[in-house]
C-alpha atoms as a PDB file:
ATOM      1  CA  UNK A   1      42.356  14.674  54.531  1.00  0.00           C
ATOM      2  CA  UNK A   2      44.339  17.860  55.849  1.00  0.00           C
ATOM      3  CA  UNK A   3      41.471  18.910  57.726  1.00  0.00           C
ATOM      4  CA  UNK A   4      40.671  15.481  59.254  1.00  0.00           C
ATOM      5  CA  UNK A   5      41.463  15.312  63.000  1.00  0.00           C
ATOM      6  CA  UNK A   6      41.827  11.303  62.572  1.00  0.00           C
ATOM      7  CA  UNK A   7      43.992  11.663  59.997  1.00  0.00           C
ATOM      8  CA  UNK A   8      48.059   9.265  60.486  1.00  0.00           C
ATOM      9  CA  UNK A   9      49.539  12.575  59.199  1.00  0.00           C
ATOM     10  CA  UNK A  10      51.634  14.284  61.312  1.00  0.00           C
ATOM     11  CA  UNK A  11      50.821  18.236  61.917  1.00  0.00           C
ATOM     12  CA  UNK A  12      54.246  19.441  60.175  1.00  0.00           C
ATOM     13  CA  UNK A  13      53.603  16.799  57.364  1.00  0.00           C
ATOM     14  CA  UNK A  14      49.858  18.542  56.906  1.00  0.00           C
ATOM     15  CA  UNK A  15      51.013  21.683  57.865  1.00  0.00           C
ATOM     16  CA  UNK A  16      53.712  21.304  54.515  1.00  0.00           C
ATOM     17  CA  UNK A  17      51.012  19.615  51.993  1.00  0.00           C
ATOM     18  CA  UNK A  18      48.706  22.931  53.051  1.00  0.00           C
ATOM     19  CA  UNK A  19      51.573  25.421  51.837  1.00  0.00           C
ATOM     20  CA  UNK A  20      52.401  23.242  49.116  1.00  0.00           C
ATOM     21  CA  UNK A  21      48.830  23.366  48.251  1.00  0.00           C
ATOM     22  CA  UNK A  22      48.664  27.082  48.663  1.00  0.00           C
ATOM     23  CA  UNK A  23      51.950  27.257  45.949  1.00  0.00           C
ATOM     24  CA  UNK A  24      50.066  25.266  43.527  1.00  0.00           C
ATOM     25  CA  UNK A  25      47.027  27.355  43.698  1.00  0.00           C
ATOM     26  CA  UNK A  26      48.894  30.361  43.798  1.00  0.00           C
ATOM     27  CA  UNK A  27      50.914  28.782  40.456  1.00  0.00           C
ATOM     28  CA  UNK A  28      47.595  28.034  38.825  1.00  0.00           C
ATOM     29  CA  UNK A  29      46.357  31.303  38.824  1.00  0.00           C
ATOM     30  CA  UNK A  30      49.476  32.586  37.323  1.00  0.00           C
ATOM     31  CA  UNK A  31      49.298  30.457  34.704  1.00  0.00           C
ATOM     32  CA  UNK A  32      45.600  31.223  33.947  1.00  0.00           C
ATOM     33  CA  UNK A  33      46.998  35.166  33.789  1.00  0.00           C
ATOM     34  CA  UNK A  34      49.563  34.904  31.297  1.00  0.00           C
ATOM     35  CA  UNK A  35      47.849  32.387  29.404  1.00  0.00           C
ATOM     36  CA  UNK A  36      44.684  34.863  28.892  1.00  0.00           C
ATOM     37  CA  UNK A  37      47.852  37.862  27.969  1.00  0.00           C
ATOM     38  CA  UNK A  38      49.245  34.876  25.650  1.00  0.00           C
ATOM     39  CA  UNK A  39      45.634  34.694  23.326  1.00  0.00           C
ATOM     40  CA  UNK A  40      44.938  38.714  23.718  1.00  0.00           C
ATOM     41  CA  UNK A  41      48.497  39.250  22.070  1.00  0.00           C
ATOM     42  CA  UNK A  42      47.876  36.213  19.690  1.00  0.00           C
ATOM     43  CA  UNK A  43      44.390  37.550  18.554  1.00  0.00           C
ATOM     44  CA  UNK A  44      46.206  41.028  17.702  1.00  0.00           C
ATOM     45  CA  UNK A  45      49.007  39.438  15.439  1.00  0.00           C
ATOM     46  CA  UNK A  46      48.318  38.870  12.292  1.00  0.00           C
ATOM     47  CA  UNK A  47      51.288  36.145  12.061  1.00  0.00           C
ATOM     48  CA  UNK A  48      49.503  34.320  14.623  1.00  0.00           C
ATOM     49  CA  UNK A  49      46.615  34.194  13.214  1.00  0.00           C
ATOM     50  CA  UNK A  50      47.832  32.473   9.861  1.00  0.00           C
ATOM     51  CA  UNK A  51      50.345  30.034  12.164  1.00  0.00           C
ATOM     52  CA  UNK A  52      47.031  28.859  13.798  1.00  0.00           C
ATOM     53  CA  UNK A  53      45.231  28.042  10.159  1.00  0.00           C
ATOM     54  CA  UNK A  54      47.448  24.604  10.573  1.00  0.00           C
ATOM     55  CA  UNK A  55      45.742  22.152  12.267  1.00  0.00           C
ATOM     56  CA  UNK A  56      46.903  21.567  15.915  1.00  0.00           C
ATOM     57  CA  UNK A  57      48.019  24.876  16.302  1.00  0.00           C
ATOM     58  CA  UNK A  58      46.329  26.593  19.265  1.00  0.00           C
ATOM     59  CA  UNK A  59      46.995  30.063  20.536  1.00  0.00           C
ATOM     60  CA  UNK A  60      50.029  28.431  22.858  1.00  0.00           C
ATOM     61  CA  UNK A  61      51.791  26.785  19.970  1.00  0.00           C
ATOM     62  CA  UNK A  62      51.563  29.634  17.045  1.00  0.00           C
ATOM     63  CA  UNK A  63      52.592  32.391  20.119  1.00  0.00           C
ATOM     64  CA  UNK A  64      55.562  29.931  20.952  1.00  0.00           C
ATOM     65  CA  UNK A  65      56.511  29.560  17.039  1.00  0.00           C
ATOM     66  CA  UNK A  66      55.777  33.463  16.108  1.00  0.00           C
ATOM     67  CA  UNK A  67      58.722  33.781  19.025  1.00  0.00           C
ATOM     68  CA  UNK A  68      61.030  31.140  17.831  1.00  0.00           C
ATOM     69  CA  UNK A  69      60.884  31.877  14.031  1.00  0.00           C
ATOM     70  CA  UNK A  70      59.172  35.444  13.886  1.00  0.00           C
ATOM     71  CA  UNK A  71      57.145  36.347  10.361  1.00  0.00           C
ATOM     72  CA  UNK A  72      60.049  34.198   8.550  1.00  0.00           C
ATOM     73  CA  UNK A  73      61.905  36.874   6.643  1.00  0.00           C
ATOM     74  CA  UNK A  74      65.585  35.731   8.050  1.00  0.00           C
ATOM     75  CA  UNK A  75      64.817  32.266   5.592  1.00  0.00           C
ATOM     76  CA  UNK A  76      66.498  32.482   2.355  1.00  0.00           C
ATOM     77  CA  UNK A  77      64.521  29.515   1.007  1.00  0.00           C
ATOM     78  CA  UNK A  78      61.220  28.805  -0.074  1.00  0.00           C
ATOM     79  CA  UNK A  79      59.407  26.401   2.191  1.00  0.00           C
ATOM     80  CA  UNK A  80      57.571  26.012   4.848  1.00  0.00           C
ATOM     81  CA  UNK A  81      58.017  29.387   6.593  1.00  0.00           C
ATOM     82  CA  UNK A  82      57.167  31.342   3.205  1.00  0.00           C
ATOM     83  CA  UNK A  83      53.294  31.376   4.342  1.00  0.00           C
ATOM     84  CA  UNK A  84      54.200  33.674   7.165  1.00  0.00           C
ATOM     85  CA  UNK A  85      55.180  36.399   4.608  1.00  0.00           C
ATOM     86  CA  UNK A  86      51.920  36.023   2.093  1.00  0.00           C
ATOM     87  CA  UNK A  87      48.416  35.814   3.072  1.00  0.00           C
ATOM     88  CA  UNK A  88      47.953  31.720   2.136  1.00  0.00           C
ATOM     89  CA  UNK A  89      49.988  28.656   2.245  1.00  0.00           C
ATOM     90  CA  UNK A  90      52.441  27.325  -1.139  1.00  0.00           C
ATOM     91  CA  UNK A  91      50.032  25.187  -2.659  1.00  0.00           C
ATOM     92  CA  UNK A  92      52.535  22.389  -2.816  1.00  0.00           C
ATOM     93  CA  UNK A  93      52.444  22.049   0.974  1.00  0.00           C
ATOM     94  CA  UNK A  94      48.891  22.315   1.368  1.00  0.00           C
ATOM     95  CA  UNK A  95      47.368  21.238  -1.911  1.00  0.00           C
END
């Protein structure tokens, strides 16, 4: 459609959707970067790797909790961030 002569688009109106097209492609291959960086670092932590035993947790979730809670040490209680410490989940969680 940008490169149609026939096209009712005005040339500045096509001339913006091309840059705006460049940005998103531009965008998307940023994203693909970091999100390739996101699983390397993810398949070298050892917290990640437990976070992702729960189902629905990819590599994007378990890096994004890892950063939010960390390996769970600053909880006093026993719960649901105790698995991060030991090697398996409390049994009365996942029983």
């Amino acid at each position: 459609m940008l490169d149609d002569e026939a096209s009712p688009l005005s040339g500045a109106f096509k001339a913006i959707l091309r840059q705006l097209q460049s940005q998103l492609t531009a965008l998307d291959t940023c994203i693909e970067a970091y999100s390739q960086l996101i699983v390397k670092a993810v398949k070298r932590s050892d917290i990640c790797q437990r976070v992702q035993t729960i189902p629905g947790f990819g590599p994007m979730v378990s890096s994004a909790y890892f950063n939010e809670v960390g390996n769970g040490s600053h909880y006093t209680r026993q719960g649901c961030f105790c698995f991060l410490r030991y090697r398996s989940p409390p049994a009365k969680l996942w029983g």
